[in-house]
C-alpha atoms as a PDB file:
ATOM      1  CA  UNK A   1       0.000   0.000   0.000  1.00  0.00           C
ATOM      2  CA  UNK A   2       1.224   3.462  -0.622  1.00  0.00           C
ATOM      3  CA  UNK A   3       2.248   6.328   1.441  1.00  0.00           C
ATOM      4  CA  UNK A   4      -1.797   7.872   2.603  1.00  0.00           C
ATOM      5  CA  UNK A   5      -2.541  11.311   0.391  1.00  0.00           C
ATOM      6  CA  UNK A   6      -6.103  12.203   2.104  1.00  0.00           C
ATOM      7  CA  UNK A   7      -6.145  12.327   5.824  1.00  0.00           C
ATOM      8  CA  UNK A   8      -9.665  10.762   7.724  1.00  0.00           C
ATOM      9  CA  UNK A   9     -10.096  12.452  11.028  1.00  0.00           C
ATOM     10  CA  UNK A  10     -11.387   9.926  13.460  1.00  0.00           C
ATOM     11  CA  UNK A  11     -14.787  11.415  13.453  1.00  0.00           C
ATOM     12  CA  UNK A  12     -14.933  11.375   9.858  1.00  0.00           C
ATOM     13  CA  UNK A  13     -13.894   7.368   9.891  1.00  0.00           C
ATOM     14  CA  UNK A  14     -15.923   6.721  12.506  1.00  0.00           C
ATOM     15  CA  UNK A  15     -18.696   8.220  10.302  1.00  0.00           C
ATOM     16  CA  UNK A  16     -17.702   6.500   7.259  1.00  0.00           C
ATOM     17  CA  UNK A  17     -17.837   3.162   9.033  1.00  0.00           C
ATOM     18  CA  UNK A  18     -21.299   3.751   9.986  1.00  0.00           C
ATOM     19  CA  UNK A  19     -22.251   4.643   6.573  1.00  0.00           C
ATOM     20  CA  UNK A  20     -20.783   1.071   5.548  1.00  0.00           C
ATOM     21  CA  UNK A  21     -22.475  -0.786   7.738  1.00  0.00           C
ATOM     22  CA  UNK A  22     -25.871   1.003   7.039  1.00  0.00           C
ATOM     23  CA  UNK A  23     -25.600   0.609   3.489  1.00  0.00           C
ATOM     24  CA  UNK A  24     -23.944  -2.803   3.726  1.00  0.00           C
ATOM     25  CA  UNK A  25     -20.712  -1.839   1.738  1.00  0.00           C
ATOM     26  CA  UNK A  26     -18.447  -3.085   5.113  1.00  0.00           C
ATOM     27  CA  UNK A  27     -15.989  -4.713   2.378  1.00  0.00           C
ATOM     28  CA  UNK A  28     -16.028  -1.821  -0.358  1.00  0.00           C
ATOM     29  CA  UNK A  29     -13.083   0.861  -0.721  1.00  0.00           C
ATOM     30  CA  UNK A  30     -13.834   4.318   0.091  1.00  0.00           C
ATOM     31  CA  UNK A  31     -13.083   6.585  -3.362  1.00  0.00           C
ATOM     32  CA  UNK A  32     -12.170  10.053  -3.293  1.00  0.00           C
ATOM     33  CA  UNK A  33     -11.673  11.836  -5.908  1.00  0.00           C
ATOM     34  CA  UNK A  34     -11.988  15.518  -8.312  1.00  0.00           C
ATOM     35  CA  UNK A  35     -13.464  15.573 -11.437  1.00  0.00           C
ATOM     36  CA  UNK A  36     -14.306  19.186 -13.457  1.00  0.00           C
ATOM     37  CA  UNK A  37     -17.336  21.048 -12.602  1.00  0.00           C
ATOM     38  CA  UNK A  38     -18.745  23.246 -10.309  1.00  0.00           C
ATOM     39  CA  UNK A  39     -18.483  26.960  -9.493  1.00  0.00           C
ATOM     40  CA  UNK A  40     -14.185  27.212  -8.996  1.00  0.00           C
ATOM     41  CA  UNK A  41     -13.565  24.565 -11.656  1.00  0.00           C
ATOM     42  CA  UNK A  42     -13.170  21.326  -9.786  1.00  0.00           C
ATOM     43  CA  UNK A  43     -15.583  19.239  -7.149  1.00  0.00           C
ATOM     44  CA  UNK A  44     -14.835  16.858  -5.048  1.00  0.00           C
ATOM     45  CA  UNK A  45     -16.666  13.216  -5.059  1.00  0.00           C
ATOM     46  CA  UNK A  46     -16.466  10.592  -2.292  1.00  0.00           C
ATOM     47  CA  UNK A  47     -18.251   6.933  -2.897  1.00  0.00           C
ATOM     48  CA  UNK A  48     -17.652   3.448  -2.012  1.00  0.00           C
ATOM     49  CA  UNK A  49     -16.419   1.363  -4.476  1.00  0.00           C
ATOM     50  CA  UNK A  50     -15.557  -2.609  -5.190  1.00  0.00           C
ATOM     51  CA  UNK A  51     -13.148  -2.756  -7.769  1.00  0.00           C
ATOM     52  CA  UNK A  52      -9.535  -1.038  -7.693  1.00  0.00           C
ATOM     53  CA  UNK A  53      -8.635   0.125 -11.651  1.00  0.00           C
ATOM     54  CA  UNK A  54      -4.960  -0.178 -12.409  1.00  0.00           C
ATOM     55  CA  UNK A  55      -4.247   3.912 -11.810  1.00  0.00           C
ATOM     56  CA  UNK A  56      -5.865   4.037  -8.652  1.00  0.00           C
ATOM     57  CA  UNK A  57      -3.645   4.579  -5.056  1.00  0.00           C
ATOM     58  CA  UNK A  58      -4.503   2.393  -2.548  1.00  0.00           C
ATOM     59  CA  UNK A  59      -4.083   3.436   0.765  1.00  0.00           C
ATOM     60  CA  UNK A  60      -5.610   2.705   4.423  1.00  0.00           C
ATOM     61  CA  UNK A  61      -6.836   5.452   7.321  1.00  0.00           C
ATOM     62  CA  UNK A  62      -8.323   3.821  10.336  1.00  0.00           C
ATOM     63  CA  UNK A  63      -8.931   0.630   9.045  1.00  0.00           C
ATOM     64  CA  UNK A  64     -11.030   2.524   6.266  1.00  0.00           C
ATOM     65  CA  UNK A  65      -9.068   1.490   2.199  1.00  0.00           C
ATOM     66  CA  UNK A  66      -9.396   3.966   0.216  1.00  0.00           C
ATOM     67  CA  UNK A  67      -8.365   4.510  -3.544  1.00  0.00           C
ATOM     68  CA  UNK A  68      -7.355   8.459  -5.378  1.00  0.00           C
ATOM     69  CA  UNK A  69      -6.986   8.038  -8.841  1.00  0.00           C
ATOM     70  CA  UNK A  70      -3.639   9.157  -9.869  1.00  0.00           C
ATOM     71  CA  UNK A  71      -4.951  12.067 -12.117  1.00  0.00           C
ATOM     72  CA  UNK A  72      -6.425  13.447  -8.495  1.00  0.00           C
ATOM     73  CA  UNK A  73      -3.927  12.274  -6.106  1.00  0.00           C
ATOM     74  CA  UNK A  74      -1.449  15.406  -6.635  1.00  0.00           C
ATOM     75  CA  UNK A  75      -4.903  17.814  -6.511  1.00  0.00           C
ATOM     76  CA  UNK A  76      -5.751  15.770  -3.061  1.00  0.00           C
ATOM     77  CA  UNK A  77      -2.274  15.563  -1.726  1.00  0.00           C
ATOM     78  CA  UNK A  78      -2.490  16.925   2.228  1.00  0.00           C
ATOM     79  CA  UNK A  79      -6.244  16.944   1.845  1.00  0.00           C
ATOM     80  CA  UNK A  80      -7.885  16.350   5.509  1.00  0.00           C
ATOM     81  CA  UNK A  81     -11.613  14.828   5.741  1.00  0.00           C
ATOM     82  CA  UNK A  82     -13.619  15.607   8.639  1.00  0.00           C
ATOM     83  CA  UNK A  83     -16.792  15.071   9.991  1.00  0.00           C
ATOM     84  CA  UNK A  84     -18.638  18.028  12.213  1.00  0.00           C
ATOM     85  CA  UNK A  85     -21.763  17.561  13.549  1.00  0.00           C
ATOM     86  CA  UNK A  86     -23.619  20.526  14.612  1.00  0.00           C
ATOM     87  CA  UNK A  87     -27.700  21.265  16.015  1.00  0.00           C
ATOM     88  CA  UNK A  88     -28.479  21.438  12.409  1.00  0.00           C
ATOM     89  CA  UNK A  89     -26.466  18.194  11.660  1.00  0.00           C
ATOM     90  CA  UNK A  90     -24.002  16.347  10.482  1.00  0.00           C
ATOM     91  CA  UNK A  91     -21.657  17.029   7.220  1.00  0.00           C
ATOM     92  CA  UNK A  92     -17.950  16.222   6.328  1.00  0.00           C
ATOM     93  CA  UNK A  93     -15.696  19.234   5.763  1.00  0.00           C
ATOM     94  CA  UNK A  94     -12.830  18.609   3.529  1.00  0.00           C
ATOM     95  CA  UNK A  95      -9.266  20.907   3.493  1.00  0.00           C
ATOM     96  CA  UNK A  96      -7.491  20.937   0.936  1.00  0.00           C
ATOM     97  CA  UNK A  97      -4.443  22.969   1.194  1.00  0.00           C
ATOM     98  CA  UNK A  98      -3.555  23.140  -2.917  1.00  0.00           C
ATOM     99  CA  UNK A  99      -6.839  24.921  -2.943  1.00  0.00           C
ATOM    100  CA  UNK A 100      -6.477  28.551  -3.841  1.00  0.00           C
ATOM    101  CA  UNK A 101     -10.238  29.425  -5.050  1.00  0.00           C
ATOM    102  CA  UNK A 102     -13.237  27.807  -3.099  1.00  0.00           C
ATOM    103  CA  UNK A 103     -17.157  28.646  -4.355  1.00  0.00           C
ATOM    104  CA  UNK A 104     -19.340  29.451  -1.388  1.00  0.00           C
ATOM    105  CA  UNK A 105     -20.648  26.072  -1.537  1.00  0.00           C
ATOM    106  CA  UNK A 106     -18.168  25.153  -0.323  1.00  0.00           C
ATOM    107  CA  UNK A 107     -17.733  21.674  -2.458  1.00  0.00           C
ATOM    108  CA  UNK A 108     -16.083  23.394  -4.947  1.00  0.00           C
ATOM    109  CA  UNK A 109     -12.084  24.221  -5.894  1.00  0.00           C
ATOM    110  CA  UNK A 110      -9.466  25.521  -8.196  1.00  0.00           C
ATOM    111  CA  UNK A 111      -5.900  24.972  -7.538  1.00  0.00           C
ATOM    112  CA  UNK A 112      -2.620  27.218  -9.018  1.00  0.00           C
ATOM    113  CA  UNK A 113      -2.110  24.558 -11.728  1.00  0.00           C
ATOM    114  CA  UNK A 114      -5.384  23.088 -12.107  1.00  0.00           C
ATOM    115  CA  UNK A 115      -8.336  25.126 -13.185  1.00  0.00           C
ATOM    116  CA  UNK A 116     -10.940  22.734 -13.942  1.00  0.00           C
ATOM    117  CA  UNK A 117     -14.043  23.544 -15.934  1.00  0.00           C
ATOM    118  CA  UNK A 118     -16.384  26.194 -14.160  1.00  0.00           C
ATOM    119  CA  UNK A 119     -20.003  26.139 -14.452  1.00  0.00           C
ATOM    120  CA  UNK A 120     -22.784  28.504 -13.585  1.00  0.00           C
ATOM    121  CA  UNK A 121     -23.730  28.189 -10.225  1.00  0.00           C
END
């Protein structure tokens, strides 16, 4: 397995684990990764996943296996997942210090090399 480029926070595994169990994926890989869109460029997508594609970066957090792809893993590199819950609820909050541009969504980025495609918000 290879060196980890997203950080979980132990709230966010805990509530990633509960989402696995809930939804019955206790065996699937957690996927993060960026693909174009949104209002900066780039959004993020997380998703659970059975089957690791030859470019993908494995990697384990808190007994959570995760895979990047390695077209996002330098975008993601340093990234830190967390999960805050709140009186309104619950919601992860991701940090991704490549990120130079955010939309007030707050989902999506741009980064100093990466642009990405912007859309109307």
């Amino acid at each position: 397995m290879a060196e980890a480029i997203v950080t979980l926070t132990e709230a966010a595994a805990f509530q990633i684990k509960d989402m696995m169990k809930e939804q019955e994926e206790e065996n699937a890989y957690l996927r993060v990764g960026v693909h174009g869109g949104g209002c900066s460029g780039l959004s993020y997508g997380m998703g659970f996943e059975h089957e690791r594609r030859a470019d993908d970066v494995e990697f384990e957090q808190h007994g959570i296996k995760m895979l990047v792809d390695r077209d996002s893993a330098p975008i993601l590199r340093g990234t830190v997942i967390d999960y805050k819950q709140s009186l309104l609820g619950g919601g992860f909050t991701i940090h991704n210090p490549n990120a130079i541009a955010t939309c007030g969504c707050g989902s999506s980025f741009r980064t100093a090399t990466n642009a990405g495609t912007p859309e109307q918000c």
